[in-house]
C-alpha atoms as a PDB file:
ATOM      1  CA  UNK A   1      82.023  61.713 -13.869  1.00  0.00           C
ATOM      2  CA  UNK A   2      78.925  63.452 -12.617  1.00  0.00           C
ATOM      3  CA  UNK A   3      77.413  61.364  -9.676  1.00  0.00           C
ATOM      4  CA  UNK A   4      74.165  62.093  -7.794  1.00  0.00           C
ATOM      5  CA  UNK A   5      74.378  62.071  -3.761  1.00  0.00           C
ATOM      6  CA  UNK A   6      70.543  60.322  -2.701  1.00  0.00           C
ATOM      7  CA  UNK A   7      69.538  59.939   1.225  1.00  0.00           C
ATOM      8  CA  UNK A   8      67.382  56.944   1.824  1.00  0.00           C
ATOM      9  CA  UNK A   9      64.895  56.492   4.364  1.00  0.00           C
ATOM     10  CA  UNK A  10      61.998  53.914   4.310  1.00  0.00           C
ATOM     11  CA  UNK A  11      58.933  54.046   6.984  1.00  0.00           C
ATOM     12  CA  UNK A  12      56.678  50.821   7.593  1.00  0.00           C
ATOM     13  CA  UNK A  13      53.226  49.538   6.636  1.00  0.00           C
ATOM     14  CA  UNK A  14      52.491  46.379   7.718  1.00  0.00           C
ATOM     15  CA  UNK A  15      48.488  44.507   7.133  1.00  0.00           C
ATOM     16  CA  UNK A  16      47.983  41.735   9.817  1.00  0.00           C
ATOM     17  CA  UNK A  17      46.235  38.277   8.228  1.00  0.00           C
ATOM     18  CA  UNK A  18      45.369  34.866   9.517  1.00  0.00           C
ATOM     19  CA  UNK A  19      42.250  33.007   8.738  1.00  0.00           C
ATOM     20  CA  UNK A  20      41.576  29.363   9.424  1.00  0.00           C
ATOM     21  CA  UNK A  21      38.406  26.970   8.040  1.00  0.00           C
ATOM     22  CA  UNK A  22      38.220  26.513  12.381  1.00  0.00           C
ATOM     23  CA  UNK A  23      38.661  30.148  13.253  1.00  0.00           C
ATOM     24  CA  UNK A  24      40.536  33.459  12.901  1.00  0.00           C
ATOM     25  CA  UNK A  25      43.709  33.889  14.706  1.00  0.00           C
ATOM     26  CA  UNK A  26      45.229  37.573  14.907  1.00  0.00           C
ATOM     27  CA  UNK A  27      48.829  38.737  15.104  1.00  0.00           C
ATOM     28  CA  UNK A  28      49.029  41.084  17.833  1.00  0.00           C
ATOM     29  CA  UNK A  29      51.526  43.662  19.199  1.00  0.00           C
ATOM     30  CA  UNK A  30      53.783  44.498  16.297  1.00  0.00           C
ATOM     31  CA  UNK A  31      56.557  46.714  16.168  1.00  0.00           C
ATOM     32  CA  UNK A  32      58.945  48.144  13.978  1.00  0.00           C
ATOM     33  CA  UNK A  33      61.531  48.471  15.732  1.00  0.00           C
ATOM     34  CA  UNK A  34      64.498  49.645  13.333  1.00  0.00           C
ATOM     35  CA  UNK A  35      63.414  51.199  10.073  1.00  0.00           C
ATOM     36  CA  UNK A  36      65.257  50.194   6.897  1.00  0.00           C
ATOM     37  CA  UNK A  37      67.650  52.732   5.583  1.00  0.00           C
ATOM     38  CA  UNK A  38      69.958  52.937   2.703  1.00  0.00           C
ATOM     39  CA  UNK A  39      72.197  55.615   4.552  1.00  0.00           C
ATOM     40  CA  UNK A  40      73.520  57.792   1.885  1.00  0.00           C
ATOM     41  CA  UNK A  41      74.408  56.749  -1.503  1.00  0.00           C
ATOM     42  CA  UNK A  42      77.100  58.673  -4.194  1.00  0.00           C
ATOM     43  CA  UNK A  43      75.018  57.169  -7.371  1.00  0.00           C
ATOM     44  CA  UNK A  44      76.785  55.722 -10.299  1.00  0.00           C
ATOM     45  CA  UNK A  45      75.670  57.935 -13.142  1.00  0.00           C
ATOM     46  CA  UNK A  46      74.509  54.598 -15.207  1.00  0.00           C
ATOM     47  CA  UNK A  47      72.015  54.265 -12.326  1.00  0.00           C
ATOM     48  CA  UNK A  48      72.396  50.917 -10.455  1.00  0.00           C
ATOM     49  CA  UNK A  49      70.870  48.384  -7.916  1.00  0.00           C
ATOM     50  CA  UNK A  50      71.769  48.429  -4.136  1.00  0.00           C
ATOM     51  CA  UNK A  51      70.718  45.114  -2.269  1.00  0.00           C
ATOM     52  CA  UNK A  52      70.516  45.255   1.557  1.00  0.00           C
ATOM     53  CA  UNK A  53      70.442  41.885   3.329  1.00  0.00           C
ATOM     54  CA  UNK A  54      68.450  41.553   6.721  1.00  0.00           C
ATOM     55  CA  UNK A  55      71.806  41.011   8.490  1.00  0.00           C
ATOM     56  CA  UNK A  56      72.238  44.722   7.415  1.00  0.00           C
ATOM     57  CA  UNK A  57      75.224  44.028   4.997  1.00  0.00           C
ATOM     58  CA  UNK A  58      74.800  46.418   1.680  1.00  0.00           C
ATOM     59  CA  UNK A  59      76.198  45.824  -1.365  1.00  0.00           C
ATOM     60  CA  UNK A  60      76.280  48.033  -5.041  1.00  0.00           C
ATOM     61  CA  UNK A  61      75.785  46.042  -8.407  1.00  0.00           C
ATOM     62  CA  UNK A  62      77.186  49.126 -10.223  1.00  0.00           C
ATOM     63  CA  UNK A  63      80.133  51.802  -8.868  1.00  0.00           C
ATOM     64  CA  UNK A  64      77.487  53.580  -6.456  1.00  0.00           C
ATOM     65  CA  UNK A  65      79.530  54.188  -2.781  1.00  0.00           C
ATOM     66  CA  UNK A  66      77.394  53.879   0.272  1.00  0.00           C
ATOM     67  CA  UNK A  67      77.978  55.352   3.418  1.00  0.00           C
ATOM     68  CA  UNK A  68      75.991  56.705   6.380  1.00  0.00           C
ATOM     69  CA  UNK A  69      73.723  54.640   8.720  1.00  0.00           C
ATOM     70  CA  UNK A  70      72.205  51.990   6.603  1.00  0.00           C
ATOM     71  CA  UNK A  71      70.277  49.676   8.159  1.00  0.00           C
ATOM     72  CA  UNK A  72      68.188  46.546   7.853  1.00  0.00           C
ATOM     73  CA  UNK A  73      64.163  46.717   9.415  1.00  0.00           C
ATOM     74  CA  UNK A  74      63.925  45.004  12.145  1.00  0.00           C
ATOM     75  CA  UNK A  75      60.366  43.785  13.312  1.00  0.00           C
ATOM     76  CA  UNK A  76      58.776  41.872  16.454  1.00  0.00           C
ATOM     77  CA  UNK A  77      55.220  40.656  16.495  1.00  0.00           C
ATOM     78  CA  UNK A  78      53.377  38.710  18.914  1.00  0.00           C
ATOM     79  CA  UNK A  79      50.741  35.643  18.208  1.00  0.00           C
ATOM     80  CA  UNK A  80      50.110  32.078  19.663  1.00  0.00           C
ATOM     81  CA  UNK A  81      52.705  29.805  20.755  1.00  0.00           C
ATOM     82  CA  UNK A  82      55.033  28.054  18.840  1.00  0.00           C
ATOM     83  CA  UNK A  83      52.007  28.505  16.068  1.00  0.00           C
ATOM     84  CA  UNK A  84      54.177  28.472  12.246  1.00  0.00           C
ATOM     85  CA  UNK A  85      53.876  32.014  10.490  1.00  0.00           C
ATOM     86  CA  UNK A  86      54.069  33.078   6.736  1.00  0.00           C
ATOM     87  CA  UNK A  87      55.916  36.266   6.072  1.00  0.00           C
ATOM     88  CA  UNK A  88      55.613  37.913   2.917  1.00  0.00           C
ATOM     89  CA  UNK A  89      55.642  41.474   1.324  1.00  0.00           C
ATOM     90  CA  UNK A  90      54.070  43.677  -0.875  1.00  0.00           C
ATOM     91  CA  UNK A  91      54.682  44.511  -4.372  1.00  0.00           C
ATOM     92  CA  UNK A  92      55.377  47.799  -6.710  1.00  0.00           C
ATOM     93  CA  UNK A  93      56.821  49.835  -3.781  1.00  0.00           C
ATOM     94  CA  UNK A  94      58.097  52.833  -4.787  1.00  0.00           C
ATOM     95  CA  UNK A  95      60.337  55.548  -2.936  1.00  0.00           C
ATOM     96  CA  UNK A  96      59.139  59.169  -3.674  1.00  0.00           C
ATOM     97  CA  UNK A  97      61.760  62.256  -3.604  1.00  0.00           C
ATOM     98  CA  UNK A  98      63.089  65.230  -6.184  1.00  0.00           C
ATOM     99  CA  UNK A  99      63.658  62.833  -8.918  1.00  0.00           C
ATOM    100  CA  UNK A 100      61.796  60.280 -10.762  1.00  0.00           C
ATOM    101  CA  UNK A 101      60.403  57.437  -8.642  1.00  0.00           C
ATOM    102  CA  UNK A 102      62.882  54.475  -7.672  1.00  0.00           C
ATOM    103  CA  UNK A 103      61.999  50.434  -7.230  1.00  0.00           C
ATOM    104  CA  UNK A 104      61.668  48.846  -4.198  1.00  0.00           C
ATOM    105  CA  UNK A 105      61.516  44.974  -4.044  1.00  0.00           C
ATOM    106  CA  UNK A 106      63.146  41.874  -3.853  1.00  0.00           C
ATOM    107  CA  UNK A 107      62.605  41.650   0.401  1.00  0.00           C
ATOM    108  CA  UNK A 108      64.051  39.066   2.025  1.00  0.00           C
ATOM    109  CA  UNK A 109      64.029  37.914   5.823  1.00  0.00           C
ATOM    110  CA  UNK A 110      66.198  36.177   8.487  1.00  0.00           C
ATOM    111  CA  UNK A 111      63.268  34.367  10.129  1.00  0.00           C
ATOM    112  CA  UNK A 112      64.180  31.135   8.399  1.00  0.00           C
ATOM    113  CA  UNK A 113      62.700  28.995   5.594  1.00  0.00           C
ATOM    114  CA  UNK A 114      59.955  27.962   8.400  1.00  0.00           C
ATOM    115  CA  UNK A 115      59.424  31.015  10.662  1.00  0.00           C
ATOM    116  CA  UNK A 116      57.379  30.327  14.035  1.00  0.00           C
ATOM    117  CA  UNK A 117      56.694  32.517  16.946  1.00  0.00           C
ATOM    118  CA  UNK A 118      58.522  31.078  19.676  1.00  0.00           C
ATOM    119  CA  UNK A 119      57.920  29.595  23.296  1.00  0.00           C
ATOM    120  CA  UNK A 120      56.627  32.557  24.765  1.00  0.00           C
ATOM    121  CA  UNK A 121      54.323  33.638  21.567  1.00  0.00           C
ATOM    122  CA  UNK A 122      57.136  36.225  20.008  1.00  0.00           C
ATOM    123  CA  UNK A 123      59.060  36.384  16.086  1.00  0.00           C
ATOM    124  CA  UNK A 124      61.256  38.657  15.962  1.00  0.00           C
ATOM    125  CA  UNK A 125      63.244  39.069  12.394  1.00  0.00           C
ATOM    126  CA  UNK A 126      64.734  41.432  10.139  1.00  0.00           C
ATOM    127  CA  UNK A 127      64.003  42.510   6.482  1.00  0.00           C
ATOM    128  CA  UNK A 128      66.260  43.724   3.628  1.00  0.00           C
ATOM    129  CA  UNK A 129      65.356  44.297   0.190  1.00  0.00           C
ATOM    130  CA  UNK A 130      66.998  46.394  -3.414  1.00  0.00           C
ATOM    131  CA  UNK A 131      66.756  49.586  -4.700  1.00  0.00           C
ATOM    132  CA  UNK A 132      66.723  50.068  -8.334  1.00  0.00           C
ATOM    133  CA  UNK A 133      68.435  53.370  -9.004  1.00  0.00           C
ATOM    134  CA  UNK A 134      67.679  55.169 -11.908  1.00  0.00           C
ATOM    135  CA  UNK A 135      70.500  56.898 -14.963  1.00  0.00           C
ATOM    136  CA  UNK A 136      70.091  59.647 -13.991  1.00  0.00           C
ATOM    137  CA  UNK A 137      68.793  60.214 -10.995  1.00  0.00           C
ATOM    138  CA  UNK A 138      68.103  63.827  -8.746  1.00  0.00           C
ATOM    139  CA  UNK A 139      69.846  64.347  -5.929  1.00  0.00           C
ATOM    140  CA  UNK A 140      67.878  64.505  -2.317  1.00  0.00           C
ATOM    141  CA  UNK A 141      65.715  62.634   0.504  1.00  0.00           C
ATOM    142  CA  UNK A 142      64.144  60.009  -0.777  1.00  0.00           C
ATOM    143  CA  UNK A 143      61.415  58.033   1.040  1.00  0.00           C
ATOM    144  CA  UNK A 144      58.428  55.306   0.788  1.00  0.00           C
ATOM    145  CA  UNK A 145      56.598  52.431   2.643  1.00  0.00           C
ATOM    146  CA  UNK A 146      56.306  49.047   2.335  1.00  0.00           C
ATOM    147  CA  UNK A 147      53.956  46.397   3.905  1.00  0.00           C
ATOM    148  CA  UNK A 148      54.695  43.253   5.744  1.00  0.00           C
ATOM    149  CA  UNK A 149      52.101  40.454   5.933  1.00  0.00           C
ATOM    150  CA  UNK A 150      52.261  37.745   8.670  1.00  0.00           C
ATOM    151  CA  UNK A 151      49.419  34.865   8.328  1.00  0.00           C
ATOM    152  CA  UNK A 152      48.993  31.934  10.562  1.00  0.00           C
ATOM    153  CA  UNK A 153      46.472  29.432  10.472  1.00  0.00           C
END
């Protein structure tokens, strides 16, 4: 059985929202401060779908192995206190490599159903999302971005 080995590394993009009828409120101050990675991935030949969860756990659909340093992002942002926060993502990401282009989507977060920065103005959280591997896919580094947006009235 022919397998491909693929190295996954994903950078950030993030857009900053938050308009109100009253008036515009900004998130400040954020940080990436762990970027998502799918550490290293032996791919089943059939292609398959590899689903990292924000508390970092990753999991194969197919017979893919995963090893390496695969990590959940982790992200900290800064706004008004206690003020409730909407955290979504984009759509149609894409990582880029030797091979044909692979899916990114399906984020989730930890920052609960009803996310809020906290007593001293801070939300911290972490993101996970899947991978749609392609049959077959090349061998190699891949790598993409994705953006984050946080809105708060």
């Amino acid at each position: 059985m022919l397998r491909s080995l693929l190295f996954v590394t994903l950078l950030l993009g993030f857009s900053l929202a938050g308009v109100s009828e009253v008036s515009a409120k900004q998130v400040s101050n954020v940080q990436e401060r762990t970027e998502m990675s799918f550490g290293t991935i032996l791919v089943d030949p059939n292609g398959d779908m590899i689903t990292l969860s924000p508390s970092g756990s990753i999991s194969a659909q197919g017979s893919s192995i995963i090893s390496g340093a695969f990590t959940a992002g982790e992200f900290r942002a800064q706004g008004d206190k206690y003020a409730a926060v909407s955290i979504s993502f984009s759509a149609g990401d894409i990582l880029t490599g030797p091979g044909s282009t692979m899916a990114l989507g399906s984020f989730t977060h930890n920052a609960g159903a009803a996310p809020a920065f906290d007593n001293t103005g801070k939300i911290q959280f972490n993101v996970g999302a899947t991978l749609t591997i392609n049959a077959p896919q090349y061998d190699g580094l891949y790598s993409g971005t994705y953006t984050i947006f946080i809105d708060y009235p």
